[in-house]
C-alpha atoms as a PDB file:
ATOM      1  CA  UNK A   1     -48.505 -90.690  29.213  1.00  0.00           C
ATOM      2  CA  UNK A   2     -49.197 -93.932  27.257  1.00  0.00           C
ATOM      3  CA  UNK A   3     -51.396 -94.941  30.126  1.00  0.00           C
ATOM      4  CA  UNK A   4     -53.191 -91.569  30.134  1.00  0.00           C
ATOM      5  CA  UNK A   5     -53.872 -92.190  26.275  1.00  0.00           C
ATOM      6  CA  UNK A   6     -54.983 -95.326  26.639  1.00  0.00           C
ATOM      7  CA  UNK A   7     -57.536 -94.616  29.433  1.00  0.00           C
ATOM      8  CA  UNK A   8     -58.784 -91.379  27.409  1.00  0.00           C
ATOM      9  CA  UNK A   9     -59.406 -93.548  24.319  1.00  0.00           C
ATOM     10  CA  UNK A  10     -62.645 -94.851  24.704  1.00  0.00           C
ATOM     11  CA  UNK A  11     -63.807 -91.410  25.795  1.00  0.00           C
ATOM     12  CA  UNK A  12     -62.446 -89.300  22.228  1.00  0.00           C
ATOM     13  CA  UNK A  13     -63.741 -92.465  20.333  1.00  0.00           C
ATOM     14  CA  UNK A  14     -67.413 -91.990  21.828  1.00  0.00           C
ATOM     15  CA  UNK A  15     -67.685 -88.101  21.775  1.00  0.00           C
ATOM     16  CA  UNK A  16     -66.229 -88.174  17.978  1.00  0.00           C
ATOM     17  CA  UNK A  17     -68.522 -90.930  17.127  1.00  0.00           C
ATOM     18  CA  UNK A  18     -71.592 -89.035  18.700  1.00  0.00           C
ATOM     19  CA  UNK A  19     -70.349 -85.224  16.851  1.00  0.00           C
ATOM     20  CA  UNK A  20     -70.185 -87.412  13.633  1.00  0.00           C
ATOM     21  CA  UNK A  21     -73.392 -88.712  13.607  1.00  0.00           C
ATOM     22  CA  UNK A  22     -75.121 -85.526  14.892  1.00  0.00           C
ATOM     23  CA  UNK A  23     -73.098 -83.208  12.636  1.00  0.00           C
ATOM     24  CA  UNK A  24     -72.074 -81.421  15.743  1.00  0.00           C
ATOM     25  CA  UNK A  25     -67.927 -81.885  15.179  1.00  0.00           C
ATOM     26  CA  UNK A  26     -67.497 -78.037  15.704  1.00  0.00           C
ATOM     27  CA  UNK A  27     -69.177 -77.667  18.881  1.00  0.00           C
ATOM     28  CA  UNK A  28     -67.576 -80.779  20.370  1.00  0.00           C
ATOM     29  CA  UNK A  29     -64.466 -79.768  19.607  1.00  0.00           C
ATOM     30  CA  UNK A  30     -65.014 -76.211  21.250  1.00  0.00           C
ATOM     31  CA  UNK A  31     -66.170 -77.742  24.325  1.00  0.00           C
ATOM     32  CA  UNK A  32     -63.558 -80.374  24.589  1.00  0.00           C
ATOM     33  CA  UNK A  33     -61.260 -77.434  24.076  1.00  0.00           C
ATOM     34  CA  UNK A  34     -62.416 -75.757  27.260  1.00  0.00           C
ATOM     35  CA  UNK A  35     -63.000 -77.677  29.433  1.00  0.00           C
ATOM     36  CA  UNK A  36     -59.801 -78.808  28.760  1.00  0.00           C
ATOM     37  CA  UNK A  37     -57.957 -75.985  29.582  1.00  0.00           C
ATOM     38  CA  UNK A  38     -60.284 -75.256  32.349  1.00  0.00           C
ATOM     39  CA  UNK A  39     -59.064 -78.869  33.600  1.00  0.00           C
ATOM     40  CA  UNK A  40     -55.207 -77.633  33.257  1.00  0.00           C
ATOM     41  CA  UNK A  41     -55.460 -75.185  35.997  1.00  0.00           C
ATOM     42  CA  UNK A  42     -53.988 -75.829  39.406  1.00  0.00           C
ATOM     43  CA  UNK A  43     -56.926 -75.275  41.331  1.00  0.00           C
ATOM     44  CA  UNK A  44     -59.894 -76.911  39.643  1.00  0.00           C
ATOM     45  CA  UNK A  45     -57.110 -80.174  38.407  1.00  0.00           C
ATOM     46  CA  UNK A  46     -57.074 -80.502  42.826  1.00  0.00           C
ATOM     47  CA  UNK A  47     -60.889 -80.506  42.928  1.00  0.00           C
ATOM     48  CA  UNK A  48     -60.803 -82.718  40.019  1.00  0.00           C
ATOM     49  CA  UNK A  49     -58.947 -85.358  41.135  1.00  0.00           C
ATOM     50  CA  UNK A  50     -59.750 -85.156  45.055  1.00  0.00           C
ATOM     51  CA  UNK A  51     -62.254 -87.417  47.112  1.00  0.00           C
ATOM     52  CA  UNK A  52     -65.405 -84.669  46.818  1.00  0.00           C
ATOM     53  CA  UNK A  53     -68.629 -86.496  45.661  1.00  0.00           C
ATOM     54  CA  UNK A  54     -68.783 -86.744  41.896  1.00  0.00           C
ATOM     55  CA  UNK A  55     -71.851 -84.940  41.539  1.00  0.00           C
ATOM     56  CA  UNK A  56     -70.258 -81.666  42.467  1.00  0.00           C
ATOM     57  CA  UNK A  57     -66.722 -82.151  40.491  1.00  0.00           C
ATOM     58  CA  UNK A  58     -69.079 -82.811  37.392  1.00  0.00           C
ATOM     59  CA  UNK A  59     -71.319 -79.907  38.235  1.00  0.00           C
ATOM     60  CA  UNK A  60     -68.504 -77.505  39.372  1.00  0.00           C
ATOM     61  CA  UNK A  61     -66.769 -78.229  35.586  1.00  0.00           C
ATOM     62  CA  UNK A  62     -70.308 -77.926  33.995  1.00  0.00           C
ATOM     63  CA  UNK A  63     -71.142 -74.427  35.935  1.00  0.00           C
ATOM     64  CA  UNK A  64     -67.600 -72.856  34.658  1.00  0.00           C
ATOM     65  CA  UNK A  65     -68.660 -74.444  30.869  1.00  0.00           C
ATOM     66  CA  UNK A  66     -72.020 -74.402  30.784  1.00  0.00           C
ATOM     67  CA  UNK A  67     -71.530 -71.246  27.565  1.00  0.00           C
ATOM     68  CA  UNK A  68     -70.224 -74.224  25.297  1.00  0.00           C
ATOM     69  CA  UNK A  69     -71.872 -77.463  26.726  1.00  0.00           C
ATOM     70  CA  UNK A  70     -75.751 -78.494  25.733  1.00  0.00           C
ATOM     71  CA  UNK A  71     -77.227 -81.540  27.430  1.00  0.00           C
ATOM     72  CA  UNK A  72     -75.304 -84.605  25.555  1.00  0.00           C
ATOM     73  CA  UNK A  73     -71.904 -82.842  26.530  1.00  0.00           C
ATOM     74  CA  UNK A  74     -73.609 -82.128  30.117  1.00  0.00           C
ATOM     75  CA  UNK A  75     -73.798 -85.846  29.988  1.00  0.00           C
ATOM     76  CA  UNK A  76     -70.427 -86.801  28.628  1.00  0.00           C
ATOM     77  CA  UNK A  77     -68.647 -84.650  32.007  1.00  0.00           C
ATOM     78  CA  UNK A  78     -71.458 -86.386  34.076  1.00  0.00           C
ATOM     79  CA  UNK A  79     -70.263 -89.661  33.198  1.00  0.00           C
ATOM     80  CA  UNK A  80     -66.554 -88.914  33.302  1.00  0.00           C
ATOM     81  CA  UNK A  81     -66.988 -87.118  36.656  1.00  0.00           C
ATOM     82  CA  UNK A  82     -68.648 -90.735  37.575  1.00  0.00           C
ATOM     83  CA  UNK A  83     -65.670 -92.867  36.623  1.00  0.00           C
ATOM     84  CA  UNK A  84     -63.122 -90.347  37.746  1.00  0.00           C
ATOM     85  CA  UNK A  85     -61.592 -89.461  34.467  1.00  0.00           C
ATOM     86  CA  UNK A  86     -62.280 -85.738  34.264  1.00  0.00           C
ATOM     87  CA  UNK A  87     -58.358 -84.641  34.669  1.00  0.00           C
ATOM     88  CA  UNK A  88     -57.559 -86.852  31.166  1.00  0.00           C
ATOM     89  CA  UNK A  89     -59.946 -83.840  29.291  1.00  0.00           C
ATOM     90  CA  UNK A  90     -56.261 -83.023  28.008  1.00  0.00           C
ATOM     91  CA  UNK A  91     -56.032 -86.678  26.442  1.00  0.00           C
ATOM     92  CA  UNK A  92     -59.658 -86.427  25.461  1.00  0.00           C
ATOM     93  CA  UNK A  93     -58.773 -83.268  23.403  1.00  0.00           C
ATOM     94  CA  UNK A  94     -55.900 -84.554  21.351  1.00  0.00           C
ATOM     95  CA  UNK A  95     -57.431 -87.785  20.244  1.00  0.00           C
ATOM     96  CA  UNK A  96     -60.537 -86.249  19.489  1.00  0.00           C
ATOM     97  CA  UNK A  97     -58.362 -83.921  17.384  1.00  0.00           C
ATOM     98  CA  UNK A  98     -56.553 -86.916  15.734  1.00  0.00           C
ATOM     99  CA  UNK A  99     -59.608 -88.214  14.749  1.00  0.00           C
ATOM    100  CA  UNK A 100     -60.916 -84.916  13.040  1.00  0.00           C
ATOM    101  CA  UNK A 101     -57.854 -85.497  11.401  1.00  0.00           C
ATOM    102  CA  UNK A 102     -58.054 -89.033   9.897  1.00  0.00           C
ATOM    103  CA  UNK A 103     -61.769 -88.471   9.078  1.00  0.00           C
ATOM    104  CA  UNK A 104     -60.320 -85.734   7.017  1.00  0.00           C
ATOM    105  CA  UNK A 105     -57.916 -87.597   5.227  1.00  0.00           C
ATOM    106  CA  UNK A 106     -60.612 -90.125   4.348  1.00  0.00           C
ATOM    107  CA  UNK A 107     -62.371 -89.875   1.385  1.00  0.00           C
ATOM    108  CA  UNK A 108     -66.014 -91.258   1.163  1.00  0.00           C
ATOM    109  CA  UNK A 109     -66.343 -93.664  -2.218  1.00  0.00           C
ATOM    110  CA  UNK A 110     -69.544 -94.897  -4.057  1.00  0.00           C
ATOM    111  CA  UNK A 111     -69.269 -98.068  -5.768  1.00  0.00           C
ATOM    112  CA  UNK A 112     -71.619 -99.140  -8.392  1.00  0.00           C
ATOM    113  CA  UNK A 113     -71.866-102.669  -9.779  1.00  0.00           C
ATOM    114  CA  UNK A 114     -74.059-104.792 -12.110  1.00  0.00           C
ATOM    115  CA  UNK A 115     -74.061-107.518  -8.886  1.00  0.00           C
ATOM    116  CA  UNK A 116     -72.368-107.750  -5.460  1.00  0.00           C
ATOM    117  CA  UNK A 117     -68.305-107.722  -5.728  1.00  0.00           C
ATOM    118  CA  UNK A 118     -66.371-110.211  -4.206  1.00  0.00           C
ATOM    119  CA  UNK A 119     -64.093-108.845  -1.225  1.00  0.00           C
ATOM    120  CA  UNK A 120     -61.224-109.296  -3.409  1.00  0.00           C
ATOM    121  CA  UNK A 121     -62.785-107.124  -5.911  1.00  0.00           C
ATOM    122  CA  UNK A 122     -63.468-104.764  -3.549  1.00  0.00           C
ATOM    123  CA  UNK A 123     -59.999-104.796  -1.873  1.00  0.00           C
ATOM    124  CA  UNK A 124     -57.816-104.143  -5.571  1.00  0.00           C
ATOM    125  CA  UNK A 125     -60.566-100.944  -6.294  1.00  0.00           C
ATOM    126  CA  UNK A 126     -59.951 -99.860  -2.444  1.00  0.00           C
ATOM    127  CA  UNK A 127     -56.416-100.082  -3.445  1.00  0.00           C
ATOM    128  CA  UNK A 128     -56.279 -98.570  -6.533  1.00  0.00           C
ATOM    129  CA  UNK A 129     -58.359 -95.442  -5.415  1.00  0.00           C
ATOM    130  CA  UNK A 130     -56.183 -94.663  -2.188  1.00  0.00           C
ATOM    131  CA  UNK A 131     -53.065 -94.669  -4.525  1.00  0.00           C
ATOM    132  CA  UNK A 132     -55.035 -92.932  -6.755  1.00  0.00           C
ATOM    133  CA  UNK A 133     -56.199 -89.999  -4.268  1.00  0.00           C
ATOM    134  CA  UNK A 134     -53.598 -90.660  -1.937  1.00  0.00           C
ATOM    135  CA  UNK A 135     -55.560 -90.714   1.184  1.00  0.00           C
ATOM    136  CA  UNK A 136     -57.613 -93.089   2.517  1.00  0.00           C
ATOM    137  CA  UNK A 137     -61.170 -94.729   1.425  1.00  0.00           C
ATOM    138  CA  UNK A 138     -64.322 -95.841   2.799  1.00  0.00           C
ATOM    139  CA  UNK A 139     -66.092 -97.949   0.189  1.00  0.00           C
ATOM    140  CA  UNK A 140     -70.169 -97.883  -0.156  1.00  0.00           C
ATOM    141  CA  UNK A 141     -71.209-100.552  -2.330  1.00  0.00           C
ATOM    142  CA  UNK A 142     -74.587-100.423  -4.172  1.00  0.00           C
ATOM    143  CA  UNK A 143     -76.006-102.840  -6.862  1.00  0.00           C
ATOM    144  CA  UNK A 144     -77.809-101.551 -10.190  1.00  0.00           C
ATOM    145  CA  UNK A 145     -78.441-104.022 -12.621  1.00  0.00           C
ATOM    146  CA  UNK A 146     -79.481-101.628 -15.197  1.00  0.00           C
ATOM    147  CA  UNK A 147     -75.179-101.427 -15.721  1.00  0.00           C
ATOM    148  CA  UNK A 148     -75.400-104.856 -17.540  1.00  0.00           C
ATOM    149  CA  UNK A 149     -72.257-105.941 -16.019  1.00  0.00           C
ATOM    150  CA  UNK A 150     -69.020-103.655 -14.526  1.00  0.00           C
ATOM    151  CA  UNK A 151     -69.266-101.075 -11.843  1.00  0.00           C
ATOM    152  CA  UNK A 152     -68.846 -97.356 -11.576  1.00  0.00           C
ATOM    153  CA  UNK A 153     -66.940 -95.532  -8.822  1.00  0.00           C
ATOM    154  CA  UNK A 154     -67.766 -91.916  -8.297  1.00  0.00           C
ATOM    155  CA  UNK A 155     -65.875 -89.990  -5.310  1.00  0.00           C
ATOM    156  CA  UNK A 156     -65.756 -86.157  -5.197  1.00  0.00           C
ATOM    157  CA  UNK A 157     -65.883 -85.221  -9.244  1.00  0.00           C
ATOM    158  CA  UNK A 158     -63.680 -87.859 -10.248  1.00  0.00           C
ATOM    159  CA  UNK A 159     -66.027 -90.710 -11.969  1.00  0.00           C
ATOM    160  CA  UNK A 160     -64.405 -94.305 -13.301  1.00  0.00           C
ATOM    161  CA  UNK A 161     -66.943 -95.876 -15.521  1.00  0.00           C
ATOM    162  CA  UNK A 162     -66.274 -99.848 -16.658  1.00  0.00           C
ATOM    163  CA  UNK A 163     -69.886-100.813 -16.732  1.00  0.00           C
ATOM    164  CA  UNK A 164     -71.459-101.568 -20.153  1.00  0.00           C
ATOM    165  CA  UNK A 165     -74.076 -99.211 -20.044  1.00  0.00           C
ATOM    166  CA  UNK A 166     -71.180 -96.408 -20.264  1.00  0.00           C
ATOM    167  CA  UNK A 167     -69.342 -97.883 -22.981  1.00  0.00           C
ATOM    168  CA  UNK A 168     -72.691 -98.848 -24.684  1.00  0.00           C
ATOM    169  CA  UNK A 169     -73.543 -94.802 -23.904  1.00  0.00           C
ATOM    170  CA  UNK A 170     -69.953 -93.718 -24.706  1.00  0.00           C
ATOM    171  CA  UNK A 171     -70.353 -95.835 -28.258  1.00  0.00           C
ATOM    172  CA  UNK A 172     -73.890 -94.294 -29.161  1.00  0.00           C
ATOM    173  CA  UNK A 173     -72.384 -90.932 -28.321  1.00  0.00           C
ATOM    174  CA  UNK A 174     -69.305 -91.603 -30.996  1.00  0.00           C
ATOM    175  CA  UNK A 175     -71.730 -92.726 -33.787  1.00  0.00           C
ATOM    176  CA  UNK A 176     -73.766 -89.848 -33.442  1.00  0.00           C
ATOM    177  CA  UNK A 177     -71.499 -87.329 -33.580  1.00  0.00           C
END
């Protein structure tokens, strides 16, 4: 099974990388889960793995799926079919699913700073927001100078401002009121 996984890998990793970037996680998932299950059954996992040309296995998978698959996932069974992997769909399925998952428990984090942080900097803020939201966190670092010095992080509607422009903001705010 180990071996399975480890064959299936690069596959998941490419189709959730492509649904990422093309907002298309949904639909990937939907085909992955039929074709899948269409993969399970006795009949077509024979044709799958036999010695019949690839075109045909590919096309033969892509004719019973061809309600859920556009032309990128048309490719993505093509090129399976080619290399022989289209029986590990089942593999394909549950690590794309895994990675739904961690991308889930990953939360996106804007970091704003005066000048560029040092990776040590940016490793104790990393950190302290993961203990903080208690999930993981993918750090995007921007520079404004207008802050004077300090950084802000803002993630979801939580908002930690150290720069000097907020306490100089923060201070006017006091005196005024």
């Amino acid at each position: 099974m180990a071996d399975l996984i480890t064959i299936a890998r690069p596959y998941a990793k490419a189709a959730f990388e492509f649904a990422v970037e093309n907002n298309s996680i949904e639909s990937w998932h939907k085909m992955l889960v039929l074709t899948s299950e269409v993969s399970k059954d006795t009949q077509i996992r024979s044709v799958l793995t036999s010695d019949m040309k690839t075109d045909s296995v590919a096309n033969l998978l892509i004719n019973i799926c061809k309600d859920v698959l556009d032309e990128f996932s048309t490719n993505f069974i093509k090129i399976m079919a080619e290399n022989k992997r289209l029986s590990l769909l089942p593999e394909v399925l549950t690590l794309f699913e895994q990675y739904c998952l961690d991308r889930e428990s990953q939360a996106d984090v804007d970091v704003i700073s005066a000048s560029e942080l040092t990776d040590e900097q940016l490793n104790k803020i990393s950190v302290a927001v993961e203990k903080r939201l208690s999930r993981k966190v993918k750090l995007k670092c921007h520079i404004d100078k207008s802050l004077i010095s300090g950084f802000i992080i803002r993630t979801g509607d939580m908002v930690i401002d150290s720069s000097i422009r907020g306490r100089l903001n923060h201070l006017n705010n006091a005196l005024q009121s």
